[in-house]
Every structure is written in C-alpha cells, then in structure tokens.
PDB file of N, CA and C in Angstrom:
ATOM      1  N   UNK A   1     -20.188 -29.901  24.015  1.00  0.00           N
ATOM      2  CA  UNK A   1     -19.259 -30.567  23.128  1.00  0.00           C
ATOM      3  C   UNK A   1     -17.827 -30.118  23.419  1.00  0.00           C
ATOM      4  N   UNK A   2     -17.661 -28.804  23.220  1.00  0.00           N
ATOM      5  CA  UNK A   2     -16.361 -28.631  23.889  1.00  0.00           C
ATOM      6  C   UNK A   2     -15.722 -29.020  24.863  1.00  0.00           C
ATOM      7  N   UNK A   3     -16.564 -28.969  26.278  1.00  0.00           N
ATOM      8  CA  UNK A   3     -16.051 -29.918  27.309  1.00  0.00           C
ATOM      9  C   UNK A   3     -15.823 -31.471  27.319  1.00  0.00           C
ATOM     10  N   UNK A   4     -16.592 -32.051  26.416  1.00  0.00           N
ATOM     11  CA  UNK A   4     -15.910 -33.173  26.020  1.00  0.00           C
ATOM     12  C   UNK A   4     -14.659 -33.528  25.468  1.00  0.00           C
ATOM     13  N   UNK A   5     -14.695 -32.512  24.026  1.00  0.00           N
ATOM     14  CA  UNK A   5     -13.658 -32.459  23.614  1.00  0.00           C
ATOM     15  C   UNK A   5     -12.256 -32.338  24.521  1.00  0.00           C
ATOM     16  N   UNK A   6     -12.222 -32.006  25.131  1.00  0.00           N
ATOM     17  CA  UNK A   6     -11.310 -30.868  26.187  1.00  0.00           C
ATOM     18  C   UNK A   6     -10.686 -31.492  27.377  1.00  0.00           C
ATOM     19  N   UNK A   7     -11.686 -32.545  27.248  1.00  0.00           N
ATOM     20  CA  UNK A   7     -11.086 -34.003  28.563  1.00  0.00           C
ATOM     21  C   UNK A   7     -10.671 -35.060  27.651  1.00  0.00           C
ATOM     22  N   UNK A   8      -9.530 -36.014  28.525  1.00  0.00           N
ATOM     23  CA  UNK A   8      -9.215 -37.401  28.257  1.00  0.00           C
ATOM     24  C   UNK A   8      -9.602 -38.231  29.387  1.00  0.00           C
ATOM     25  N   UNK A   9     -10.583 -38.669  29.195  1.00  0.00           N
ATOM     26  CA  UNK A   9     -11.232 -39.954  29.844  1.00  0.00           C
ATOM     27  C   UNK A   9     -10.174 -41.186  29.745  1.00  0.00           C
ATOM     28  N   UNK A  10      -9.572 -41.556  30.647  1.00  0.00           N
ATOM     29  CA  UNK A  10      -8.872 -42.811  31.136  1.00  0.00           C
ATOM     30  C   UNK A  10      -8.894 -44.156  31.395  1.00  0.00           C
ATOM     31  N   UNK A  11      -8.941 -45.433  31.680  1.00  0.00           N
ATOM     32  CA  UNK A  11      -9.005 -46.447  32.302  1.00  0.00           C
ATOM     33  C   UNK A  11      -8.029 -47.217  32.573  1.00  0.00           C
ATOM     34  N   UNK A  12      -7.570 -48.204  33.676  1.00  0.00           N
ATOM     35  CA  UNK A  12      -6.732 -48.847  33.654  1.00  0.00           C
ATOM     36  C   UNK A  12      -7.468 -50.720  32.909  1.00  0.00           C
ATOM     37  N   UNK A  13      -6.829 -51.435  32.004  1.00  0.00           N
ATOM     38  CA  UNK A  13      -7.239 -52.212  31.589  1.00  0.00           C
ATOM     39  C   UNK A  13      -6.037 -53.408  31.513  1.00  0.00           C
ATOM     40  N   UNK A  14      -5.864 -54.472  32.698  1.00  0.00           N
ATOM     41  CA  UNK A  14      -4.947 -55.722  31.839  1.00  0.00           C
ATOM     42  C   UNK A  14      -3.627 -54.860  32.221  1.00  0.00           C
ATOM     43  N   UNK A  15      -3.592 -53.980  33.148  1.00  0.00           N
ATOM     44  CA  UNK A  15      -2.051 -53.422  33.749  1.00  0.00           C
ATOM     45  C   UNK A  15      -1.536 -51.805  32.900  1.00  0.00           C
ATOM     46  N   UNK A  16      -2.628 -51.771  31.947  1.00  0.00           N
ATOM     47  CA  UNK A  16      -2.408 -50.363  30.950  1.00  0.00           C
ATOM     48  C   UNK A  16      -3.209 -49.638  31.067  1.00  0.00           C
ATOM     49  N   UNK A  17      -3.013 -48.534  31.107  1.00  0.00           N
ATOM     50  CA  UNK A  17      -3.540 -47.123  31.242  1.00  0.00           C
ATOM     51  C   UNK A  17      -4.144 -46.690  29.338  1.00  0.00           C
ATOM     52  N   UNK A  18      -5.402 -46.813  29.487  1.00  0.00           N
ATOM     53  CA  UNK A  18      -5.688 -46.831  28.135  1.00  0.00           C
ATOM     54  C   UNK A  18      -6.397 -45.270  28.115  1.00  0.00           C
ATOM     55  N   UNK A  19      -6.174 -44.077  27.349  1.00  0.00           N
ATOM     56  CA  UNK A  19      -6.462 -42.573  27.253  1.00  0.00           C
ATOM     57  C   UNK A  19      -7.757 -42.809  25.914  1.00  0.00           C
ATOM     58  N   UNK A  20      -8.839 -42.245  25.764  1.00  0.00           N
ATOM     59  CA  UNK A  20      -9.842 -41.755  24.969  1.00  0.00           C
ATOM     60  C   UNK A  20      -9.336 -40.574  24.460  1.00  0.00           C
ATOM     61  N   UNK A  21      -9.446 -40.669  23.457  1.00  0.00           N
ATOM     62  CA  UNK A  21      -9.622 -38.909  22.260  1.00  0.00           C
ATOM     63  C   UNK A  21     -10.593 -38.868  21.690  1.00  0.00           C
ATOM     64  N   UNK A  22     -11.999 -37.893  21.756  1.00  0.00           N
ATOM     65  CA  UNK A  22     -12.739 -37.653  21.452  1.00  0.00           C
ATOM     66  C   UNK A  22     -12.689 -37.519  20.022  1.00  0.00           C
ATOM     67  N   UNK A  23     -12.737 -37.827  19.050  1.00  0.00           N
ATOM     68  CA  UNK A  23     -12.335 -37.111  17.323  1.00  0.00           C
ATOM     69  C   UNK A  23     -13.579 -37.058  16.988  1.00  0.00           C
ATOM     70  N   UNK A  24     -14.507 -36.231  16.469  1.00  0.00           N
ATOM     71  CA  UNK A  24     -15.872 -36.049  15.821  1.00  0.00           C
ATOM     72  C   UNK A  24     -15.471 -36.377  13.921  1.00  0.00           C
ATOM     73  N   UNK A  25     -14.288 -35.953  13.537  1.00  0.00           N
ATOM     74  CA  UNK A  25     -13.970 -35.970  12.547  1.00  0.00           C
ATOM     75  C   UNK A  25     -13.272 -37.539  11.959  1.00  0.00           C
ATOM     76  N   UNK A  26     -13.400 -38.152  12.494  1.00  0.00           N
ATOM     77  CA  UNK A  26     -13.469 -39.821  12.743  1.00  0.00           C
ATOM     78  C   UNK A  26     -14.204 -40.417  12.416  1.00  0.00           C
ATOM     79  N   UNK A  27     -15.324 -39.809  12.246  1.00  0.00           N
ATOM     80  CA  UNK A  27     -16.705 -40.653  11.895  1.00  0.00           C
ATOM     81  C   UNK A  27     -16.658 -41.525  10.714  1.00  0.00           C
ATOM     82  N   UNK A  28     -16.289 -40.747  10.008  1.00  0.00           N
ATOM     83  CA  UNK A  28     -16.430 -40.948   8.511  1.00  0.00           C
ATOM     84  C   UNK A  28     -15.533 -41.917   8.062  1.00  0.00           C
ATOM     85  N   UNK A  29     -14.147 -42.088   8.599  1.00  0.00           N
ATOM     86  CA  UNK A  29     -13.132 -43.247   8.879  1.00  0.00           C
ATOM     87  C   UNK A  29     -13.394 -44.267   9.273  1.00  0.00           C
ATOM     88  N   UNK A  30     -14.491 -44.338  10.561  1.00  0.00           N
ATOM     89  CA  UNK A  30     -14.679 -45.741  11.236  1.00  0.00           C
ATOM     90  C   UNK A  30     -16.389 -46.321  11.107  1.00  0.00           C
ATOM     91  N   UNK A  31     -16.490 -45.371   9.829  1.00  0.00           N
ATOM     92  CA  UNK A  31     -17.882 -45.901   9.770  1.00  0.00           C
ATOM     93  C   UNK A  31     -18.031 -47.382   9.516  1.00  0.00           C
ATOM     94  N   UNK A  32     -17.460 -47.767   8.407  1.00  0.00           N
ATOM     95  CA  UNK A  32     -17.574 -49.227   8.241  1.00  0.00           C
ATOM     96  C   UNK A  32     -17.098 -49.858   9.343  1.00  0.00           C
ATOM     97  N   UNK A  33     -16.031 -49.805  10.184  1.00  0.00           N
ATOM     98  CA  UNK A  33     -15.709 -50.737  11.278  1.00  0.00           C
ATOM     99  C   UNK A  33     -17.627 -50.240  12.102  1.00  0.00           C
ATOM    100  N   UNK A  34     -17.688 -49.044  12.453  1.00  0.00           N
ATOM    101  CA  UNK A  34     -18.704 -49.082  13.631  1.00  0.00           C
ATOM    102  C   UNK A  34     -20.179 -50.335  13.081  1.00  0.00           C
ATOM    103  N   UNK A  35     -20.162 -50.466  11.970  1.00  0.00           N
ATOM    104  CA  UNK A  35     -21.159 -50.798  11.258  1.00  0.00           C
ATOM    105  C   UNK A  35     -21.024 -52.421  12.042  1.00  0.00           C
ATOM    106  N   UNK A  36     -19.992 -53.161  12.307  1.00  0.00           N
ATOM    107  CA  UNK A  36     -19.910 -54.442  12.288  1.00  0.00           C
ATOM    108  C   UNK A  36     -19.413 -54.766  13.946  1.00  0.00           C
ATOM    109  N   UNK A  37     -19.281 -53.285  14.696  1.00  0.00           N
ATOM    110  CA  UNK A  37     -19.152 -53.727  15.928  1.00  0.00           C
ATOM    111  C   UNK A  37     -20.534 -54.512  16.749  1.00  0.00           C
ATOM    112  N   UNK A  38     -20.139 -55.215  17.501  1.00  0.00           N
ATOM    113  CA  UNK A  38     -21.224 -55.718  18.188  1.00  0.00           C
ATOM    114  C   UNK A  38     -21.652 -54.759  19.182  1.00  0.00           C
ATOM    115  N   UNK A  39     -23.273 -54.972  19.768  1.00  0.00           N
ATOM    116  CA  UNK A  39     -24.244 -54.016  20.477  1.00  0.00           C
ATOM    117  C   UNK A  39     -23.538 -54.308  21.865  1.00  0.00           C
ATOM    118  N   UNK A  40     -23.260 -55.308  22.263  1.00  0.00           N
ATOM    119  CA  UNK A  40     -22.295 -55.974  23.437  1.00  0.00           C
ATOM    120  C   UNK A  40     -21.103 -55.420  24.020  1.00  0.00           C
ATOM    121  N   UNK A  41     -20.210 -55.486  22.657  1.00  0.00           N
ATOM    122  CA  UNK A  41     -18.986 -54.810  23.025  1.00  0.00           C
ATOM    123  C   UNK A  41     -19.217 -53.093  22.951  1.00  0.00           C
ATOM    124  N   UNK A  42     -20.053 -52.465  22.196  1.00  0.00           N
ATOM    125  CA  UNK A  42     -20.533 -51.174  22.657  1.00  0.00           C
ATOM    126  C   UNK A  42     -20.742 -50.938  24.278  1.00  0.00           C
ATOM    127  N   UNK A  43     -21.441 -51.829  24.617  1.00  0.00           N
ATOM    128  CA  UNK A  43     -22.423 -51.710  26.050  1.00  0.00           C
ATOM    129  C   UNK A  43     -21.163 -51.773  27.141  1.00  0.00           C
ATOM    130  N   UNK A  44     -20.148 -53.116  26.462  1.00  0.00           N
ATOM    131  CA  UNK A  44     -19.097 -53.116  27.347  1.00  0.00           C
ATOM    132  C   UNK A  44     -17.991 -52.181  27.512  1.00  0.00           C
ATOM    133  N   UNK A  45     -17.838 -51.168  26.424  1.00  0.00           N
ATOM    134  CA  UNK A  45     -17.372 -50.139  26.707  1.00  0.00           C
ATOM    135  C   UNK A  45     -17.610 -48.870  27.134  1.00  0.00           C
ATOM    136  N   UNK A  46     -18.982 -48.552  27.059  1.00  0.00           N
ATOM    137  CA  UNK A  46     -19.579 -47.493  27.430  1.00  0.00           C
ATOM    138  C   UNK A  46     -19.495 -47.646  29.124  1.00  0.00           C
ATOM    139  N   UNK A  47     -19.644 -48.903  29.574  1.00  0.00           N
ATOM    140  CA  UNK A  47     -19.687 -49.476  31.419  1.00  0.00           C
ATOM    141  C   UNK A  47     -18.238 -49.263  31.665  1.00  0.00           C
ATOM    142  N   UNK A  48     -17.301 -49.158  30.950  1.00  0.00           N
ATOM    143  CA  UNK A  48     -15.813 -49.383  31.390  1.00  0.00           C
ATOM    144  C   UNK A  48     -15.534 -47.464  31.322  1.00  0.00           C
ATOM    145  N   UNK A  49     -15.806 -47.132  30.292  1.00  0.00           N
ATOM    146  CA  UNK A  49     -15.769 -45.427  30.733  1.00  0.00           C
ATOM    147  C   UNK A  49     -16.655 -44.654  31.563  1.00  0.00           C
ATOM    148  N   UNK A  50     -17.735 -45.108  31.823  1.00  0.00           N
ATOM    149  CA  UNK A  50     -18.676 -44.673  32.880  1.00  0.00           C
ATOM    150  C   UNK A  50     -18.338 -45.142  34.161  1.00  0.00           C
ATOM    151  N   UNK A  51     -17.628 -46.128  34.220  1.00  0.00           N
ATOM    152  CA  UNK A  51     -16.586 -46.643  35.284  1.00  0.00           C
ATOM    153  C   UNK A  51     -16.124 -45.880  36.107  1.00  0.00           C
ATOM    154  N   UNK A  52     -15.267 -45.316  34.686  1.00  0.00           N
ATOM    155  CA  UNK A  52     -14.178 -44.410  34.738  1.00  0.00           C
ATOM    156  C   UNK A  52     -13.832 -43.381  35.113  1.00  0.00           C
ATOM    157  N   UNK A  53     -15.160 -42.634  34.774  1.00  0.00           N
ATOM    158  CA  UNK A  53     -15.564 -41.259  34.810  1.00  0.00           C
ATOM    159  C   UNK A  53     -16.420 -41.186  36.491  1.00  0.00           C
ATOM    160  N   UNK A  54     -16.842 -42.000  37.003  1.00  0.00           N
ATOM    161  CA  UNK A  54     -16.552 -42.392  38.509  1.00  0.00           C
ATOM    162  C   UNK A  54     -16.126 -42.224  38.970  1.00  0.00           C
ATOM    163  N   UNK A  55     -15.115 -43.128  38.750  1.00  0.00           N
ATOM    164  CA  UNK A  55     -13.580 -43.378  39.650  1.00  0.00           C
ATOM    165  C   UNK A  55     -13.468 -41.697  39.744  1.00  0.00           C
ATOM    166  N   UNK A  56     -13.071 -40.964  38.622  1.00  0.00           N
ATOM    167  CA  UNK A  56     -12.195 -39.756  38.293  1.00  0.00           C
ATOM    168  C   UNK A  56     -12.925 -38.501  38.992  1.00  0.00           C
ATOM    169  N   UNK A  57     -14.114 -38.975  39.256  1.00  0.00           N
ATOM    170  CA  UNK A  57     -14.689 -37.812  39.716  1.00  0.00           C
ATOM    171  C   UNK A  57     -15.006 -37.754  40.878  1.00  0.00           C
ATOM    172  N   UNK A  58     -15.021 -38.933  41.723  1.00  0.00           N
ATOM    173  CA  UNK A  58     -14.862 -39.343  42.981  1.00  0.00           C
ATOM    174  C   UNK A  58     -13.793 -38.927  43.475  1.00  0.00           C
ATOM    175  N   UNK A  59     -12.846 -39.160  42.609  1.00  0.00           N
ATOM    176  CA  UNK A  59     -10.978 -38.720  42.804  1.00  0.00           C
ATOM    177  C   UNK A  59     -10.608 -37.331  43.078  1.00  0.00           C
ATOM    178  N   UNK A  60     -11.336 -36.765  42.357  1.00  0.00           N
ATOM    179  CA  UNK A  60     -11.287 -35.186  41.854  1.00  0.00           C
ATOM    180  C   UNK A  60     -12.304 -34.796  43.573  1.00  0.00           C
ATOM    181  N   UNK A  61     -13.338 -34.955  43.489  1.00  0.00           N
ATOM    182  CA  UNK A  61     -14.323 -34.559  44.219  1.00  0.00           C
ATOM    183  C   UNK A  61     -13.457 -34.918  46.039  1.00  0.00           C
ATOM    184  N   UNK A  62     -12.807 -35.723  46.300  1.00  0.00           N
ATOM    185  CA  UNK A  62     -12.020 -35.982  47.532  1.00  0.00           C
ATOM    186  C   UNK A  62     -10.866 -35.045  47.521  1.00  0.00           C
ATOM    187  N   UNK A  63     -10.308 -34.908  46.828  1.00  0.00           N
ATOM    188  CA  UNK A  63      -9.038 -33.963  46.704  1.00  0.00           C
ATOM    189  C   UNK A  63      -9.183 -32.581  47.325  1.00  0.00           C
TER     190      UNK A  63
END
C-alpha cells in the first residue's frame, strides 16, 4: 500500500497529461458516485492505467 501510495501513475489523454492520486480516504466521498459508475467505464480505465504503467516501466526499465 505504501508503494502505491508513493507513486503518481500518469497518462497522456486528448493532448493532456492526466496524474492519479491514490486517496484511500476518498472512499467515503465517492461512494455514491462509484455506486452509478458503469462496469465499462471501470474496465476502460483500469486498461488506460495498466497502459500506463507499461509505457512507464518500459521507460524506466530502458533508461
């Protein structure tokens, strides 16, 4: 968990550089939104940071 915490996972999206913040303490804020997200747009974001985390480690790993 800490090492999660501890990274910002990235993507470029539509010409923008979009940054992740892990917040555990969030939950409780976005519960009702998470409740009404679609299983789809979950799936489609989880593929766009696993993407990501690719790219970055491919990046890292050549360097």
């Amino acid at each position: 968990m800490d090492a999660l915490l501890g990274c910002s996972p990235a993507t470029h999206r539509e010409g923008h550089l979009l940054a992740y913040a892990f917040r555990p303490d969030w939950e409780g804020q976005l519960g009702k939104v998470i409740a009404h997200v679609s299983g789809a747009a979950v799936a489609d974001f989880a593929r766009v940071l696993s993407a990501s985390a690719t790219l970055a480690a491919s990046t890292y790993l050549q360097a």
